[in-house]
C-alpha atoms as a PDB file:
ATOM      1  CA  UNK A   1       0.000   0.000   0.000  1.00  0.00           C
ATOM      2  CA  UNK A   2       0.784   3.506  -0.775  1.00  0.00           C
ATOM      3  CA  UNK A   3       1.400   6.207   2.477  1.00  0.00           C
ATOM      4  CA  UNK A   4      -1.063   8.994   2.694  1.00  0.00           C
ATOM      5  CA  UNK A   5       0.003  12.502   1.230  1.00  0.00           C
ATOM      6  CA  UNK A   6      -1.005  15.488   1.626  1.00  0.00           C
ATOM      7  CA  UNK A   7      -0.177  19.188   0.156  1.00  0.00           C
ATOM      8  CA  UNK A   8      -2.671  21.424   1.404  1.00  0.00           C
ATOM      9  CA  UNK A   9      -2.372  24.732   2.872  1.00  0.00           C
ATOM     10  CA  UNK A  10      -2.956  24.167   6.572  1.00  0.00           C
ATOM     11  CA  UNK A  11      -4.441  27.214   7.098  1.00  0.00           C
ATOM     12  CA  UNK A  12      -7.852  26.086   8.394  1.00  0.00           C
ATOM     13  CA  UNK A  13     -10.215  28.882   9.965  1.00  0.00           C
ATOM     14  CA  UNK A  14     -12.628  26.209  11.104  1.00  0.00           C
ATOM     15  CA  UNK A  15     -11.036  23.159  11.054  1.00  0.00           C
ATOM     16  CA  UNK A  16     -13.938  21.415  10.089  1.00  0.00           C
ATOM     17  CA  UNK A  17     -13.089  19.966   6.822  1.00  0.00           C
ATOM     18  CA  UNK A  18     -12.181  16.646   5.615  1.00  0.00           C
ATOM     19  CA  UNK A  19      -8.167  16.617   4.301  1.00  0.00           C
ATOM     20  CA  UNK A  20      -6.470  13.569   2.613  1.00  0.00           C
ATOM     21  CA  UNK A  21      -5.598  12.083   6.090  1.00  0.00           C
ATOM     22  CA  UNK A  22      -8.393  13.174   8.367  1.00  0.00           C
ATOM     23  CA  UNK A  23     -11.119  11.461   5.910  1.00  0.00           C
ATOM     24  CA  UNK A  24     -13.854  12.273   7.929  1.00  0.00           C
ATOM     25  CA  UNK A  25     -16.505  12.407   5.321  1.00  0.00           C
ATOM     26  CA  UNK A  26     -15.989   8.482   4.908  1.00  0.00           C
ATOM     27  CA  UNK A  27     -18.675   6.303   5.911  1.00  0.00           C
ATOM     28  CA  UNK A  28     -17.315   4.742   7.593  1.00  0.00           C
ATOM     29  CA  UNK A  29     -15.903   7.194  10.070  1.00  0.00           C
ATOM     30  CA  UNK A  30     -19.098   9.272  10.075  1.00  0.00           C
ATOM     31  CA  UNK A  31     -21.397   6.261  10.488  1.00  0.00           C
ATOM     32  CA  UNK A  32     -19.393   5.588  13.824  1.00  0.00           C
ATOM     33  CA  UNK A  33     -19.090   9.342  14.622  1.00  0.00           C
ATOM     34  CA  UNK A  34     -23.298   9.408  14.548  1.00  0.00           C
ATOM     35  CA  UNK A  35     -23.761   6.070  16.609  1.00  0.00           C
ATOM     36  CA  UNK A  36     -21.315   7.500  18.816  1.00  0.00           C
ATOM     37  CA  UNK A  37     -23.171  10.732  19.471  1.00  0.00           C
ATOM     38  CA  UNK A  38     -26.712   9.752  18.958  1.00  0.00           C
ATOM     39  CA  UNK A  39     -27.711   9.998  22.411  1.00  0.00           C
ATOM     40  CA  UNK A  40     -25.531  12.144  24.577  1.00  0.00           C
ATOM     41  CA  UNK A  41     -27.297  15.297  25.649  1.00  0.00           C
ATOM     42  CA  UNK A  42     -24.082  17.489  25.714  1.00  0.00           C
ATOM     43  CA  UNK A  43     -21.319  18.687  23.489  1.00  0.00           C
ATOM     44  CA  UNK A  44     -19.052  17.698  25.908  1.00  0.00           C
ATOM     45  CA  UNK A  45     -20.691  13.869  26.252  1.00  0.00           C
ATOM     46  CA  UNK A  46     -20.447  13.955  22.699  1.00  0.00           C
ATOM     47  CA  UNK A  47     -16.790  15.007  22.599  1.00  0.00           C
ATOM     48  CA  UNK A  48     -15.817  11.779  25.255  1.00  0.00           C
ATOM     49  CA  UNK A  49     -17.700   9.518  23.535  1.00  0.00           C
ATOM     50  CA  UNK A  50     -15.359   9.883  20.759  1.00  0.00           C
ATOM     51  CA  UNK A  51     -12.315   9.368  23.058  1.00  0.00           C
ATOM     52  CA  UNK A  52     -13.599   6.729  24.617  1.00  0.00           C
ATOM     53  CA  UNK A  53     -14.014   4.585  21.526  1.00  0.00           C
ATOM     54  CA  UNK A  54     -10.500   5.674  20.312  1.00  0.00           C
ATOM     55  CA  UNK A  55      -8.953   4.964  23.109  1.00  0.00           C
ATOM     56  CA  UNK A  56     -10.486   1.484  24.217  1.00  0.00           C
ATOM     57  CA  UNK A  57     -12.401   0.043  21.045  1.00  0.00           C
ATOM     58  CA  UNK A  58      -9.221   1.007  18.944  1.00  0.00           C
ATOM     59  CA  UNK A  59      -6.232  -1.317  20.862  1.00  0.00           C
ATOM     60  CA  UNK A  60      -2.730   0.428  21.135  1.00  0.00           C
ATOM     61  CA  UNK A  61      -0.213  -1.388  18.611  1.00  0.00           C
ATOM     62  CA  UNK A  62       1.822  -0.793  15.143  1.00  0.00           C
ATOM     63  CA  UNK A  63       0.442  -1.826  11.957  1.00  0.00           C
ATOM     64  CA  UNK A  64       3.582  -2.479   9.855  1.00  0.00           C
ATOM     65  CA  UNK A  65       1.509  -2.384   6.391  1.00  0.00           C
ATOM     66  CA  UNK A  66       2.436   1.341   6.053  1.00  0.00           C
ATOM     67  CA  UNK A  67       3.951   4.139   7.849  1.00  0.00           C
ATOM     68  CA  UNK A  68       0.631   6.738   7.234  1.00  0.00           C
ATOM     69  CA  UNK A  69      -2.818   5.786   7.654  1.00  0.00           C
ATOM     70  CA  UNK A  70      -5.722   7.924   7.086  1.00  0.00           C
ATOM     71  CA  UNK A  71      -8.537   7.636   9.938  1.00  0.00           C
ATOM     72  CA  UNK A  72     -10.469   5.060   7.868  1.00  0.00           C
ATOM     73  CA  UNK A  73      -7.437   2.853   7.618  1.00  0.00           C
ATOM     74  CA  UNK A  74      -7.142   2.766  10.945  1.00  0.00           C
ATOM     75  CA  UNK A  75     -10.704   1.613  11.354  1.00  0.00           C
ATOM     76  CA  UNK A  76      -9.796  -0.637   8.625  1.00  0.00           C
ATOM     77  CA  UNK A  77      -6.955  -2.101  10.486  1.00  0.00           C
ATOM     78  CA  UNK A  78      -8.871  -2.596  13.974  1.00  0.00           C
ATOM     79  CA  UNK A  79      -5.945  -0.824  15.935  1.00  0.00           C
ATOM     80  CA  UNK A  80      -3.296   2.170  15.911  1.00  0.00           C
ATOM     81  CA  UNK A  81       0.380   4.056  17.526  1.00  0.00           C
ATOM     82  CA  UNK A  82      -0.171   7.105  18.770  1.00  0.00           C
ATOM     83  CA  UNK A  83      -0.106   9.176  15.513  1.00  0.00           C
ATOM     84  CA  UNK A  84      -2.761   6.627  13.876  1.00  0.00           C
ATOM     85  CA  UNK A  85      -4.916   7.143  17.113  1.00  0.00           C
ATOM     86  CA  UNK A  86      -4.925  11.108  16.590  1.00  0.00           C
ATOM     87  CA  UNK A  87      -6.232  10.964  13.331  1.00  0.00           C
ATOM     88  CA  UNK A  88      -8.477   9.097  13.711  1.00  0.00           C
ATOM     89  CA  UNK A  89      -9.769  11.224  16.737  1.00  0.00           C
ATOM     90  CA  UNK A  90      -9.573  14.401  14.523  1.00  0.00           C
ATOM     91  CA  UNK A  91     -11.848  13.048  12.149  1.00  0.00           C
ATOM     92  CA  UNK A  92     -14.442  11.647  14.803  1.00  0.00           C
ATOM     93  CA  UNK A  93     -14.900  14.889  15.971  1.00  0.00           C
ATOM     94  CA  UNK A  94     -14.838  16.459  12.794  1.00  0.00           C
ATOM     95  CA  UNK A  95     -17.438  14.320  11.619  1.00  0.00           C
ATOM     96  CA  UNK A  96     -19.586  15.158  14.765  1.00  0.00           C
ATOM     97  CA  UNK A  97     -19.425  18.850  13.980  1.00  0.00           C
ATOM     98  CA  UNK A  98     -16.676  19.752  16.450  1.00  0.00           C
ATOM     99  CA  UNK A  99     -13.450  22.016  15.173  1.00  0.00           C
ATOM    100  CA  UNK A 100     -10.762  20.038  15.809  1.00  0.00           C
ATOM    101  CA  UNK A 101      -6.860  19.506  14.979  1.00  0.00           C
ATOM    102  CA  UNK A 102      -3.661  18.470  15.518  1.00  0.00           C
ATOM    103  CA  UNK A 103      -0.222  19.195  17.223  1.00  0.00           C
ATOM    104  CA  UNK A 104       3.033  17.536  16.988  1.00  0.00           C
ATOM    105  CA  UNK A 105       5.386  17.478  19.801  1.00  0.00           C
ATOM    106  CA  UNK A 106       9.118  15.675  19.815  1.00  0.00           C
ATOM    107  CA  UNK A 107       9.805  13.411  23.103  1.00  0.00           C
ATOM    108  CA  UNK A 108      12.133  11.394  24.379  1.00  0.00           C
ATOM    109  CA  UNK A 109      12.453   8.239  22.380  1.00  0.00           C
ATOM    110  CA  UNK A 110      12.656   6.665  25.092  1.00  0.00           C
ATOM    111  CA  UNK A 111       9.163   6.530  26.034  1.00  0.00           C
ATOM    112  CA  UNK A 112       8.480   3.843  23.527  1.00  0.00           C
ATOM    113  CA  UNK A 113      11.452   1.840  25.614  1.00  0.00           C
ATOM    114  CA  UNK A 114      10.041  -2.124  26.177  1.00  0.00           C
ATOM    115  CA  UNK A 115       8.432  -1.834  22.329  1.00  0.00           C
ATOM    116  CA  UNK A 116      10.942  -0.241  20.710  1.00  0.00           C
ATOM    117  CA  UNK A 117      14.929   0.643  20.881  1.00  0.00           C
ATOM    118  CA  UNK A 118      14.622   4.245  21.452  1.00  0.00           C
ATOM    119  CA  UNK A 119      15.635   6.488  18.978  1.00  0.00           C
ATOM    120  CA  UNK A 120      17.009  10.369  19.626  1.00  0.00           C
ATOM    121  CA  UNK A 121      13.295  11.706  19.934  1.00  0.00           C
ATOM    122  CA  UNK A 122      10.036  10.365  18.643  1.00  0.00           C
ATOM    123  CA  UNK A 123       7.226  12.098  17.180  1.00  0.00           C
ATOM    124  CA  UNK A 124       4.186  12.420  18.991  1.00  0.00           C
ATOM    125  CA  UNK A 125       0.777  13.820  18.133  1.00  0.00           C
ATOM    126  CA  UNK A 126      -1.819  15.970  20.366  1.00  0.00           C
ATOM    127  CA  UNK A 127      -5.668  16.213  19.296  1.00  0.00           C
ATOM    128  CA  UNK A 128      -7.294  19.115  19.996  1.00  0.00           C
ATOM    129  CA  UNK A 129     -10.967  20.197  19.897  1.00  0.00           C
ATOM    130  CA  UNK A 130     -12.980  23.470  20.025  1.00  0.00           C
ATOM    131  CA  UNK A 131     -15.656  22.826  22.653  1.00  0.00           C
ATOM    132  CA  UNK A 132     -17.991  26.207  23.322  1.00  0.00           C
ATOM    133  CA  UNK A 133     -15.633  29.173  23.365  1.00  0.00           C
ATOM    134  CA  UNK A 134     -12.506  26.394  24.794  1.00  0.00           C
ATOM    135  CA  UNK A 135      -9.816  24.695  22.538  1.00  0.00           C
ATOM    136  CA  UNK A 136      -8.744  21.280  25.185  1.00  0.00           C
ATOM    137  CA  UNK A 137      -5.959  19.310  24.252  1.00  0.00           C
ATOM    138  CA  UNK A 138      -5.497  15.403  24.486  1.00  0.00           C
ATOM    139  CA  UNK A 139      -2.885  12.551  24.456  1.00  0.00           C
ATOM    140  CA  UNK A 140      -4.298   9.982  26.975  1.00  0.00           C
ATOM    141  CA  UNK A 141      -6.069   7.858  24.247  1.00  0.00           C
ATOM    142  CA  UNK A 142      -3.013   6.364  23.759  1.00  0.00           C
ATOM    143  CA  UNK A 143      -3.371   3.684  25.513  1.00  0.00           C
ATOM    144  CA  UNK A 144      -6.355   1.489  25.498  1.00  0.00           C
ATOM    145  CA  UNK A 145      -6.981   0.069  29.249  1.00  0.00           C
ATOM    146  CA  UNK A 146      -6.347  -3.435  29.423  1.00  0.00           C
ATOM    147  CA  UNK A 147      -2.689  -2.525  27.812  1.00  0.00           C
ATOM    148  CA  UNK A 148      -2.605   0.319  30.047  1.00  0.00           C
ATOM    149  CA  UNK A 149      -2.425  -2.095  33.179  1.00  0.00           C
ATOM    150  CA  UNK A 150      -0.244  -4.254  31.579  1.00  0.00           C
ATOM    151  CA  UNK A 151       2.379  -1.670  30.916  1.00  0.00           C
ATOM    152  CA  UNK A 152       1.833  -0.133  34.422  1.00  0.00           C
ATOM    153  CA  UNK A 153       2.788  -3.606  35.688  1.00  0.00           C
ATOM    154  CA  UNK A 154       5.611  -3.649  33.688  1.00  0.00           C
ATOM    155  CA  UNK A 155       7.249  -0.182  35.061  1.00  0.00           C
ATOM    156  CA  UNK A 156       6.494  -0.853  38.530  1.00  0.00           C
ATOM    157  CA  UNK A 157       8.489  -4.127  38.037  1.00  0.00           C
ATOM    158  CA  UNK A 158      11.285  -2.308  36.156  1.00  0.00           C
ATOM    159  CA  UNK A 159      11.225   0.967  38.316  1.00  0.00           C
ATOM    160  CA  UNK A 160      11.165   2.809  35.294  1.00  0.00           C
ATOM    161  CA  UNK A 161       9.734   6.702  35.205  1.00  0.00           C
ATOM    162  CA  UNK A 162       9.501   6.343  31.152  1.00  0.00           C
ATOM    163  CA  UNK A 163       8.459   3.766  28.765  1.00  0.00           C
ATOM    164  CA  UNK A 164       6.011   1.596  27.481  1.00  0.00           C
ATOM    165  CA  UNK A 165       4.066   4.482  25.724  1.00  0.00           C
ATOM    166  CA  UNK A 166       3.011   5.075  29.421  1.00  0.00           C
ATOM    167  CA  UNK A 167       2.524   7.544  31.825  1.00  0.00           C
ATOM    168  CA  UNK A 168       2.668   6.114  35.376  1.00  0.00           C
ATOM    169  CA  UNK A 169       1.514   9.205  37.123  1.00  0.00           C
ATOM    170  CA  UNK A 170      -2.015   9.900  34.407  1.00  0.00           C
ATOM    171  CA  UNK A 171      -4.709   9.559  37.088  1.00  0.00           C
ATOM    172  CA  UNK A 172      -8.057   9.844  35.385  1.00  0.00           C
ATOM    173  CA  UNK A 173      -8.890   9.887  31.441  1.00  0.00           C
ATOM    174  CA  UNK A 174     -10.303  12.689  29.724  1.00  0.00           C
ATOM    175  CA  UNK A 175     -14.073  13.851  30.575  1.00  0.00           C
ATOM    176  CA  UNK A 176     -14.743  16.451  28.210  1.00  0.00           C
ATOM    177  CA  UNK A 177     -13.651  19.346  29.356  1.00  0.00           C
ATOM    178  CA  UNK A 178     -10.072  21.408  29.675  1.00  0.00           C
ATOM    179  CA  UNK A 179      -6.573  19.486  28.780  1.00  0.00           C
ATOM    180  CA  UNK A 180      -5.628  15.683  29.244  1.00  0.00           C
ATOM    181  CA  UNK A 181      -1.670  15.222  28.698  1.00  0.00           C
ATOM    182  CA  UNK A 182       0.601  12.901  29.278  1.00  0.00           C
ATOM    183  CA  UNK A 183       3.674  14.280  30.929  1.00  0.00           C
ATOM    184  CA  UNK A 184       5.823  14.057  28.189  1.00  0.00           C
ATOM    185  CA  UNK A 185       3.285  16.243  26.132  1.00  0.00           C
ATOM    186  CA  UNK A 186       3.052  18.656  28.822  1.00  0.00           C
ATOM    187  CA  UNK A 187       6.718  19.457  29.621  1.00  0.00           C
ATOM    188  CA  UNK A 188       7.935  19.752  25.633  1.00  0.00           C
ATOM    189  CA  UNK A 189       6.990  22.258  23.050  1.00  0.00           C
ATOM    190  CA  UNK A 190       4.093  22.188  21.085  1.00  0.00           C
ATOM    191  CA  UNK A 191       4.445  22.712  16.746  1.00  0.00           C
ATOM    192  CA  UNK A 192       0.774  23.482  15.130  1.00  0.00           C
ATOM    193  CA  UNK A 193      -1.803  23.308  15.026  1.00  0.00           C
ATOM    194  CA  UNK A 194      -2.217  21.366  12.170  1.00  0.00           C
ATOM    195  CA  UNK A 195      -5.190  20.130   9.981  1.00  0.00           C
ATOM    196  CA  UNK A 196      -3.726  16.908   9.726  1.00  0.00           C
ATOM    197  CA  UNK A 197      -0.508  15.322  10.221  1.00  0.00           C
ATOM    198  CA  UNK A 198       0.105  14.991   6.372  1.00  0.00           C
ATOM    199  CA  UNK A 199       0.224  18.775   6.368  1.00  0.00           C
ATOM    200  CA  UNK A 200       3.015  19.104   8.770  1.00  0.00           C
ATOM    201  CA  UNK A 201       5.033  15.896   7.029  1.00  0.00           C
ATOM    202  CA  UNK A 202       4.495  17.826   3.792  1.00  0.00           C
ATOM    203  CA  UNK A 203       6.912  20.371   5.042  1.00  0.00           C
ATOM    204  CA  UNK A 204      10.077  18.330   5.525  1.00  0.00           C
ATOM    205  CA  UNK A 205       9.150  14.521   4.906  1.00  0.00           C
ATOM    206  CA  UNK A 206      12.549  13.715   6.887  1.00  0.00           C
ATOM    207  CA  UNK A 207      10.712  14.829   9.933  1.00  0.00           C
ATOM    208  CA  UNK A 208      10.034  11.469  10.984  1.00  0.00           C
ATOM    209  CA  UNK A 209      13.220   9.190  10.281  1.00  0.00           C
ATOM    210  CA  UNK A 210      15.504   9.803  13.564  1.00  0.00           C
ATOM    211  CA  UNK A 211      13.088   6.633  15.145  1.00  0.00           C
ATOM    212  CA  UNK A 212      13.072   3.613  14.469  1.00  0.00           C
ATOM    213  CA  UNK A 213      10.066   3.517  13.722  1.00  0.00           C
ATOM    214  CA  UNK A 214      10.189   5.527  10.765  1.00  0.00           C
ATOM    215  CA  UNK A 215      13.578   4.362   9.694  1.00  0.00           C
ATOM    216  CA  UNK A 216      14.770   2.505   6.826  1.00  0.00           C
ATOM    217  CA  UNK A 217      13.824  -0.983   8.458  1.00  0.00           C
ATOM    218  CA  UNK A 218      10.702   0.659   9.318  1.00  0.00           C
ATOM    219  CA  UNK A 219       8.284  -2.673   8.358  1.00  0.00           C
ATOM    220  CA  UNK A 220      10.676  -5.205  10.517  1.00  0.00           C
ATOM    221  CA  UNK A 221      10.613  -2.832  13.588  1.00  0.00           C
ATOM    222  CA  UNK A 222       7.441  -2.037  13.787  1.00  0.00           C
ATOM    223  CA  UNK A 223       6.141  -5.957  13.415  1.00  0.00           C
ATOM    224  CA  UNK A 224       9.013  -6.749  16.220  1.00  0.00           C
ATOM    225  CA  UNK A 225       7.085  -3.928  17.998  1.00  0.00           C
ATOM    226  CA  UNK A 226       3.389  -5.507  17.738  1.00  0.00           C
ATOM    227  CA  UNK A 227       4.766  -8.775  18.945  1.00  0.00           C
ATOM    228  CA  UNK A 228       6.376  -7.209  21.504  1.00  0.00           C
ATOM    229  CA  UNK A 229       2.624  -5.352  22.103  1.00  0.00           C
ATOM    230  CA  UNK A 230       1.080  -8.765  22.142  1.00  0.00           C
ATOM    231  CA  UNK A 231       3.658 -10.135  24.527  1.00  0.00           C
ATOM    232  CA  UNK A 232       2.796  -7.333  27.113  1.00  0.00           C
ATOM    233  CA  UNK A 233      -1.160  -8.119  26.815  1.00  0.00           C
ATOM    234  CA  UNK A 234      -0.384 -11.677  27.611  1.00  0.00           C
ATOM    235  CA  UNK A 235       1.910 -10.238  30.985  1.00  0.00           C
ATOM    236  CA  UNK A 236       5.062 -11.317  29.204  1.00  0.00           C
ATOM    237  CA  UNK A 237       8.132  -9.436  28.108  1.00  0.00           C
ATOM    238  CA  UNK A 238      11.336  -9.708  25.797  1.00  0.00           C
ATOM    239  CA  UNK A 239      14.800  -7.330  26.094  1.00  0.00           C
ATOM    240  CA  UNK A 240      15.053  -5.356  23.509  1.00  0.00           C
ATOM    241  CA  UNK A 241      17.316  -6.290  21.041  1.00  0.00           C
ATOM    242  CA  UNK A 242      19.254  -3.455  20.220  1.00  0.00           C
ATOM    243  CA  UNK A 243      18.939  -0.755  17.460  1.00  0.00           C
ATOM    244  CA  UNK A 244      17.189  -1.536  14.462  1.00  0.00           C
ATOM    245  CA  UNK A 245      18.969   1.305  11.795  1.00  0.00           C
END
């Protein structure tokens, strides 16, 4: 399969619209976005019931089929990494009728440490919706909850402070309202917003290669990394084997 591309503007007064990666007109995505919203009597139900389902009914993993999925491949594929998850999110929203968009921010590869050999820095994304007068920002959909626990067991038995794709001191989810961030999100800068994440590649399409993940043995790190994934669900754990570039 072909990646995703993008070469729009991403200059978006509303940040409403469908773009090549947040395909939120598909129906797919809006046929889940409408079951999803059908009965909450808020905006800001409406807004969780999207992050719910992203975060739990769409498991935390790496597809190794292609480096950029658009939001109905990842409903497609059943599960997503972090930047996968985000779109996704983006174009829930979008397809409920909320503004929404995205923001990269560069953290310590390291954070991926048990999946993956860390890198220099990895890219992360933030979502971010419009709700009344409020833009609130989110991460913590990262991990769905059964994984979650898994990878909390993991750090307590490692007496690690970062890894896993986890934060060990994120105390509640998101409910709707204000910011939700992982503590790697909160404590580096912010780059956006962006309409989608294809808009922000477009501008240097190197951005991504200092991980792993994005490297030149991109397909045979990220399937080590979904075993690896797997492993973890099943409360089991390999060392990593060393770098992968």
């Amino acid at each position: 399969m072909t990646d995703v591309t993008s070469n729009r503007a991403g200059s978006k007064a509303s940040w409403r619209d469908a773009t090549p990666w947040v395909d939120s007109q598909h129906p797919a995505v809006k046929q889940i976005a409408t079951r999803l919203v059908a009965d909450m009597d808020t905006r800001e139900a409406a807004a969780r019931a999207c992050y719910r389902y992203v975060r739990d009914a769409i498991p935390f993993g790496f597809p190794a089929d292609r480096l950029h999925h658009r939001a109905s491949d990842v409903l497609t594929a059943g599960y997503g990494d972090g930047l996968s998850k985000s779109t996704l999110l983006t174009a829930l929203w979008r397809a409920a009728g909320f503004p929404a968009r995205q923001w990269i921010v560069h953290i310590p590869g390291e954070f991926l440490a048990g999946f993956v050999y860390p890198g220099r820095f990895l890219v992360h994304a933030v979502t971010e919706l419009r709700v009344g007068q409020s833009w609130c920002r989110t991460d913590t959909y990262l991990l769905d909850t059964p994984l979650a626990e898994r990878a909390r067991e993991a750090m307590t038995r490692g007496g690690s402070e970062l890894g896993w794709a986890m934060d060990p001191h994120l105390d509640a989810p998101w409910e709707g309202a204000g910011d939700s961030l992982s503590r790697v999100a909160r404590t580096n800068p912010h780059q956006g917003p962006w309409e989608d994440l294809g808009t922000w590649l477009a501008r240097d399409p190197g951005q991504l290669h200092d991980h792993p993940l994005h490297g030149a043995s991109w397909r045979d790190v990220r399937a080590d990394a979904q075993m690896r994934v797997e492993l973890l669900r099943r409360r089991r754990s390999l060392p990593l084997r060393g770098p992968h570039t």
